[in-house]
Protein backbone atom coordinates (compact mmCIF):
# COMPACT_ATOMS: atom_id res chain seq x y z
CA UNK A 1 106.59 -107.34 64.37
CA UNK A 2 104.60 -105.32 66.68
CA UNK A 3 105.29 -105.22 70.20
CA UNK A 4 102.75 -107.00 72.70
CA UNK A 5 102.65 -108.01 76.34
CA UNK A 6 101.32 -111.55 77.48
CA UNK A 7 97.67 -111.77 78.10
CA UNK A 8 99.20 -115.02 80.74
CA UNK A 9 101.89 -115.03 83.34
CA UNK A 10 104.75 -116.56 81.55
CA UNK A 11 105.72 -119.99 83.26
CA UNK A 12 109.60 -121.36 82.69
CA UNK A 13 109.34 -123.33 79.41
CA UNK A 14 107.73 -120.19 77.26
CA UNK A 15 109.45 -119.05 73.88
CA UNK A 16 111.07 -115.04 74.63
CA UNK A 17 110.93 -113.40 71.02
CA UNK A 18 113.47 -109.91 70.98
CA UNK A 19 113.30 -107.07 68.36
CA UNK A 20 116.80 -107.19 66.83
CA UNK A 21 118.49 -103.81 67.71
CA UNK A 22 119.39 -101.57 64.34
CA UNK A 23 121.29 -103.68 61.87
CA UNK A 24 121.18 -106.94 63.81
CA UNK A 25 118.33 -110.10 63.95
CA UNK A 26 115.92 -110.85 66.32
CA UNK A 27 116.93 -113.11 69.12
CA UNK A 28 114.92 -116.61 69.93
CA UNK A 29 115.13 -118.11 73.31
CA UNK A 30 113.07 -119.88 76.58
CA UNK A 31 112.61 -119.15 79.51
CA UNK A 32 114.11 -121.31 82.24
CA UNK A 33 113.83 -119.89 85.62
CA UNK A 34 111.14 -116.46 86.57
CA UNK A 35 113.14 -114.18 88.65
CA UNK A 36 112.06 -111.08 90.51
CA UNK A 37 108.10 -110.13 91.59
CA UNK A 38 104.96 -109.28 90.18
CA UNK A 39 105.34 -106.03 88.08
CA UNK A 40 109.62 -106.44 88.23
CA UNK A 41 109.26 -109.60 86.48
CA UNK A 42 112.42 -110.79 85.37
CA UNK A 43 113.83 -113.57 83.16
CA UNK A 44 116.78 -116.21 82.26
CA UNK A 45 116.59 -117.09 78.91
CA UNK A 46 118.49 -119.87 77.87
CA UNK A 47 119.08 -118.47 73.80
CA UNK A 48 118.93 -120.27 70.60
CA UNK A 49 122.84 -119.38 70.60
CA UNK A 50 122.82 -121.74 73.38
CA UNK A 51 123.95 -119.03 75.80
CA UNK A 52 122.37 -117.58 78.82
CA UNK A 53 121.14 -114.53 80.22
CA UNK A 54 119.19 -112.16 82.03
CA UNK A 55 116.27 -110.24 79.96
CA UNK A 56 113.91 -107.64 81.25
CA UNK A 57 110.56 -107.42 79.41
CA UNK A 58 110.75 -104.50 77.12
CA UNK A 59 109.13 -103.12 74.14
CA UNK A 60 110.11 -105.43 71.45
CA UNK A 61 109.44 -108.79 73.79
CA UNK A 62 106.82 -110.86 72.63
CA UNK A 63 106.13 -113.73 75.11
CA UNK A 64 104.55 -117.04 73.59
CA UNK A 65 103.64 -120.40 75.80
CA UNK A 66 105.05 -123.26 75.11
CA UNK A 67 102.15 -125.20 73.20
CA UNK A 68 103.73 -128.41 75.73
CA UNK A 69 102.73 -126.88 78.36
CA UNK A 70 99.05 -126.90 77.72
CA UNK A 71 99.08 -130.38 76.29
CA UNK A 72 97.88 -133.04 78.32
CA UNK A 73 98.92 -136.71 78.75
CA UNK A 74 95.20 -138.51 78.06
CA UNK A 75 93.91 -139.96 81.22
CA UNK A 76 94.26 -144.53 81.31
C-alpha cells in the first residue's frame, strides 16, 4: 500500500489507515477530534481495537473521508 497524503483537510469522522510496523498488521481507525494547526496537524483516532490515541500523520497514513460525510439528506 503506497503511502499518500490527503488531497482534502481531513474533518473528524474520516477513516486513518496505518502501515503495520515489521511483523505486525495495519491498524484501522477514525478520526474523532483534529488537534494542533495547519502544517502540525494532529489526530485522535478512536481504533478498530476500540481504543484511543494520539497519531501524527506519517509516511504510511493514508487518510480517506467518510463517504457520510458527503452524503446529503434530499431536500422536502
Amino acid at each position: 500500500m503506497a503511502a499518500k497524503h490527503p488531497t482534502t483537510d481531513p474533518h473528524v469522522g474520516d477513516w486513518i489507515e496505518t502501515r503495520g510496523l515489521h511483523g505486525q498488521s495495519a491498524r484501522r481507525g477514525q478520526i474523532a477530534e483534529l488537534l494542533g494547526r495547519q502544517g502540525h496537524e494532529h489526530y485522535r483516532v478512536q481504533w478498530d481495537e476500540q481504543h484511543e490515541s494520539i497519531l501524527y500523520p506519517a509516511d504510511g497514513v493514508i487518510i480517506t473521508p467518510n463517504p457520510e460525510r458527503h452524503a446529503r439528506p434530499p431536500r422536502g
